[in-house]
C-alpha atoms as a PDB file:
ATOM      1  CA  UNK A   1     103.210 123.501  97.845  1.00  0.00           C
ATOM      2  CA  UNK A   2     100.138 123.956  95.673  1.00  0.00           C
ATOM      3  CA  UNK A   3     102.081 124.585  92.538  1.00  0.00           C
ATOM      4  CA  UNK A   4     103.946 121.226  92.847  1.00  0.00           C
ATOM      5  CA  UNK A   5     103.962 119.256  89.415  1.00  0.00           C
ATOM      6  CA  UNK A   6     103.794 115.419  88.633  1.00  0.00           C
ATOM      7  CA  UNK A   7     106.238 113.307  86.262  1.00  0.00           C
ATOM      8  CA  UNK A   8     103.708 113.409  83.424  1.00  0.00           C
ATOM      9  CA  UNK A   9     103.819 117.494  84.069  1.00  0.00           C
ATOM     10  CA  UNK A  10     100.051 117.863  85.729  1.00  0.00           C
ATOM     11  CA  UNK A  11      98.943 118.890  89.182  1.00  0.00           C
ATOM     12  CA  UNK A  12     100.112 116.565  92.097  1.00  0.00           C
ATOM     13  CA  UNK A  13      97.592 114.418  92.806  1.00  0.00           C
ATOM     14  CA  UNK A  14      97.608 113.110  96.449  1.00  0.00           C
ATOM     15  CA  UNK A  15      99.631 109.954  96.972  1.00  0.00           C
ATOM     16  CA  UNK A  16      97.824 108.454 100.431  1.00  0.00           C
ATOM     17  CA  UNK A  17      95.869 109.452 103.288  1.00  0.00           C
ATOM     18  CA  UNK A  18      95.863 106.209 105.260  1.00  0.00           C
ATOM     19  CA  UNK A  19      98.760 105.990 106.250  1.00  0.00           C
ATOM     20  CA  UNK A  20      99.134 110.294 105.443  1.00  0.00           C
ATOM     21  CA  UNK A  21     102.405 110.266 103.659  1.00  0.00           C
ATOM     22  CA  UNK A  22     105.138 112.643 102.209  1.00  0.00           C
ATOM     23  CA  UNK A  23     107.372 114.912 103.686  1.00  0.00           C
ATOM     24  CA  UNK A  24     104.838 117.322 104.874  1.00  0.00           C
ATOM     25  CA  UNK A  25     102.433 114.350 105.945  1.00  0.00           C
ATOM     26  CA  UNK A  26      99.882 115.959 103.643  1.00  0.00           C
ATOM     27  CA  UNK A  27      99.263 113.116 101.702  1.00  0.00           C
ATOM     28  CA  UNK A  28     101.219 114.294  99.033  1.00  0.00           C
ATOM     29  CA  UNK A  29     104.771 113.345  98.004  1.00  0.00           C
ATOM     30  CA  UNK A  30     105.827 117.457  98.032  1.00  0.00           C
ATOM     31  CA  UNK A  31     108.942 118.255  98.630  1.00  0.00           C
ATOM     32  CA  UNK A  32     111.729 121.261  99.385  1.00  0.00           C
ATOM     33  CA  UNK A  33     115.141 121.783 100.548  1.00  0.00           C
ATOM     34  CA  UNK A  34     115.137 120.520 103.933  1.00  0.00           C
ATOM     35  CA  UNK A  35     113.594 116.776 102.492  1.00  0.00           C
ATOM     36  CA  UNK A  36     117.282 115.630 101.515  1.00  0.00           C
ATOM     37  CA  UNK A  37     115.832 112.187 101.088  1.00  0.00           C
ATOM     38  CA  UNK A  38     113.574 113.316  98.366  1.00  0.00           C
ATOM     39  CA  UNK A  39     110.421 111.567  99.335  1.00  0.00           C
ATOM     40  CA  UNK A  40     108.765 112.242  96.289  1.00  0.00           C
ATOM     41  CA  UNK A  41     108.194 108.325  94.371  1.00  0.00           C
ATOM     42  CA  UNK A  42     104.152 107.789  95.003  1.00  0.00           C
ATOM     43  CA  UNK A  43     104.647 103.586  95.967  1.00  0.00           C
ATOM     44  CA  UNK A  44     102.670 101.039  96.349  1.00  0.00           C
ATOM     45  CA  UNK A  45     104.265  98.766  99.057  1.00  0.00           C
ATOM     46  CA  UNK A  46     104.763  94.714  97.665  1.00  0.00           C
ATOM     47  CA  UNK A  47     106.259  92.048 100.146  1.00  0.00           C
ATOM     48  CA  UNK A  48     109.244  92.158  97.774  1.00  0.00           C
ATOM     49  CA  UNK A  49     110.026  95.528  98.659  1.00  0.00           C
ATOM     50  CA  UNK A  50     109.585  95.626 101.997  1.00  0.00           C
ATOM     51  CA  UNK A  51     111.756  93.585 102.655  1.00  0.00           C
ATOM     52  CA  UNK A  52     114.211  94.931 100.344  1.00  0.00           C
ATOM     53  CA  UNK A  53     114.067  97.658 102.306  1.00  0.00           C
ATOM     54  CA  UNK A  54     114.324  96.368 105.842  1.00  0.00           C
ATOM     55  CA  UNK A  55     117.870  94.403 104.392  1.00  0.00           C
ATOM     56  CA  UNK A  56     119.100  97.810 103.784  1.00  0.00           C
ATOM     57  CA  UNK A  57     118.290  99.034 107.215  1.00  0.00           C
ATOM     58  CA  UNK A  58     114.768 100.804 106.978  1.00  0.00           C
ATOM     59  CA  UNK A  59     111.951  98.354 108.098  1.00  0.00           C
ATOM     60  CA  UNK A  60     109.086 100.305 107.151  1.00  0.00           C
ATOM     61  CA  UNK A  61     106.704  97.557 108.485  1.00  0.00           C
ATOM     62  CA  UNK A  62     108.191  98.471 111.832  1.00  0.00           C
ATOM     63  CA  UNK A  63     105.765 100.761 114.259  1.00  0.00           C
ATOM     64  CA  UNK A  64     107.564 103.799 115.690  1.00  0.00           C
ATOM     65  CA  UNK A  65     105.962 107.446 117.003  1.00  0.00           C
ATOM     66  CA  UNK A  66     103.424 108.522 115.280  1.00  0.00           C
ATOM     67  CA  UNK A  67     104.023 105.755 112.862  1.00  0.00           C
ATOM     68  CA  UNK A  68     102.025 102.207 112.077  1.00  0.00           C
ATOM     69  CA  UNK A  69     104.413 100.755 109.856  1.00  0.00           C
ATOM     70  CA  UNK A  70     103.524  99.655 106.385  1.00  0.00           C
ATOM     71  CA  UNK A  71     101.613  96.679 105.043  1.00  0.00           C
ATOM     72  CA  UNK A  72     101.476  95.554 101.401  1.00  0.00           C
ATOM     73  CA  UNK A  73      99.115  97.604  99.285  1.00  0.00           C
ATOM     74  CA  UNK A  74      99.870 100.535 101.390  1.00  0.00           C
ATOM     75  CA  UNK A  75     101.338 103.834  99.439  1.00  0.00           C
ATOM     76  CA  UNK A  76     104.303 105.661 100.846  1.00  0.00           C
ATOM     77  CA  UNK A  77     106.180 108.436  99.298  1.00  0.00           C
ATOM     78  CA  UNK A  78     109.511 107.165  98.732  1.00  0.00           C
ATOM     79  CA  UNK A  79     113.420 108.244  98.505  1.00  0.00           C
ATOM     80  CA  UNK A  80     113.730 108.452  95.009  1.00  0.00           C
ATOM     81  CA  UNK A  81     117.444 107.090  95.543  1.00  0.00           C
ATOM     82  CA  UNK A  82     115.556 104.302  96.963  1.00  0.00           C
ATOM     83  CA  UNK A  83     113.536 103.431  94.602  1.00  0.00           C
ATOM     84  CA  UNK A  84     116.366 103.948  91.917  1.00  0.00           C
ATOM     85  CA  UNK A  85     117.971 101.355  93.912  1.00  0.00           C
ATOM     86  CA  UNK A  86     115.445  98.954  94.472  1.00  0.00           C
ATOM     87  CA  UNK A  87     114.503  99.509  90.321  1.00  0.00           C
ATOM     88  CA  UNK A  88     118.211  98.334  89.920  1.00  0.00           C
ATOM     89  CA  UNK A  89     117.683  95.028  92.334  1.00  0.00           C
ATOM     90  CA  UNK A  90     114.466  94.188  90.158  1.00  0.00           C
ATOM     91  CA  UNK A  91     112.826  94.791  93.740  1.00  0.00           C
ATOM     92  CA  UNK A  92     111.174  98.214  92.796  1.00  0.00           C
ATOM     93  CA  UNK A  93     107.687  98.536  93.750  1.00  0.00           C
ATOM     94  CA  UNK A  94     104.921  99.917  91.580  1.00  0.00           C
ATOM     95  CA  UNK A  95     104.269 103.724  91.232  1.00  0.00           C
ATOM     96  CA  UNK A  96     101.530 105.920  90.814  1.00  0.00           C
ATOM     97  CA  UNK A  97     102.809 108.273  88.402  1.00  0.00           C
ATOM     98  CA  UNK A  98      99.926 111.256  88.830  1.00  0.00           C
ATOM     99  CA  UNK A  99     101.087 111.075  92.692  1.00  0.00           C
ATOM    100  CA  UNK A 100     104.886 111.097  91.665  1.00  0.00           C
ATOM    101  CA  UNK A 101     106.488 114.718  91.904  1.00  0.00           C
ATOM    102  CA  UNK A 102     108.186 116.159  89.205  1.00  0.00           C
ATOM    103  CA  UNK A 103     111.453 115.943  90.963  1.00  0.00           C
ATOM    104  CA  UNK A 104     112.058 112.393  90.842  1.00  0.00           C
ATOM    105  CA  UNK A 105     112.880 113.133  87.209  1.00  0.00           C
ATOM    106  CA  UNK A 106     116.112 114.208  88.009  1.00  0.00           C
ATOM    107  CA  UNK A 107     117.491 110.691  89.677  1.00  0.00           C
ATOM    108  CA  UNK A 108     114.809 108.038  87.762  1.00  0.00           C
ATOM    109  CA  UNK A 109     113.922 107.846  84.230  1.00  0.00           C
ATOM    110  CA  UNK A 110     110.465 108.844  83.193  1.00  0.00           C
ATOM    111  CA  UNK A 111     110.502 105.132  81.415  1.00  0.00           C
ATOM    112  CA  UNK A 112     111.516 103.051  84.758  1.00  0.00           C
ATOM    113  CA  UNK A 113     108.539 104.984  86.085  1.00  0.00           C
ATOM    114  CA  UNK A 114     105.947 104.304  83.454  1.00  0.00           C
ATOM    115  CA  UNK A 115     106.720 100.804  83.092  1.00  0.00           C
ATOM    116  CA  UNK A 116     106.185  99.973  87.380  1.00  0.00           C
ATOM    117  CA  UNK A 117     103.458 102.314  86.828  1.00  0.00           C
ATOM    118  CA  UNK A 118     100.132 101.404  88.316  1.00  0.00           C
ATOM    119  CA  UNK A 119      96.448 103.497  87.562  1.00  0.00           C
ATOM    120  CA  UNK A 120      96.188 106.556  90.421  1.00  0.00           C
ATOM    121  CA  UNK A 121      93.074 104.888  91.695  1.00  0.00           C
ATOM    122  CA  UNK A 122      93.788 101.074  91.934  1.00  0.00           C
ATOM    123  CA  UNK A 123      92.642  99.993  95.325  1.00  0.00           C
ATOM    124  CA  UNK A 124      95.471  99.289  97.824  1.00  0.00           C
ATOM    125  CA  UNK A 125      95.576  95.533  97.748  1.00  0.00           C
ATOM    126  CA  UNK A 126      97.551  92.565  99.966  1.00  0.00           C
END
């Protein structure tokens, strides 16, 4: 998964750590075949989206297996189709584009991106 690319067309840079995200739970929103959700939007979680996301039947702030559940200022790779459909609702949550793989390209405009886009190293905050 090394060779994976970004949306601005560098290296994948890691999306989160705490919580470990993305498919793989590498930290990094790679993808391949068998991810047919597409987890590859680097997010970081608002209150708006949340629950946004819980009305459409995925709480993420909900514990499971493995799994804390997400808090605000917490980054998640996300469904691009999710996203896409949150950007529509005006409830899409900020992105880190260095963290966002290359394959998101092909359901989101590089432009809905860049303008939720937040800098790769802004500290997760409430």
């Amino acid at each position: 998964m090394s060779e994976s690319r970004n949306v601005l067309g560098g290296p994948l840079s890691s999306c989160s750590e705490r919580p470990k995200t993305g498919w793989f739970r590498t930290g990094c929103c790679e993808t391949d075949d068998s991810d047919l959700g597409r987890h590859v939007v680097c997010a970081l979680m608002t209150e708006e989206f949340l629950a946004f996301s819980k009305a459409r039947g995925n709480d993420l702030t909900r514990p499971g297996p493995g799994f804390a559940g997400l808090r605000p200022g917490d980054r998640w790779c996300l469904c691009a189709a999710r996203w896409l459909e949150a950007f529509e609702a005006d409830a899409a949550p900020p992105v880190v584009l260095e963290a966002t793989e290359e394959s998101a390209l092909e359901l989101i405009a590089l432009e809905a991106l860049e303008h939720h886009a937040v800098p790769a190293m802004q500290p997760a905050e409430a």
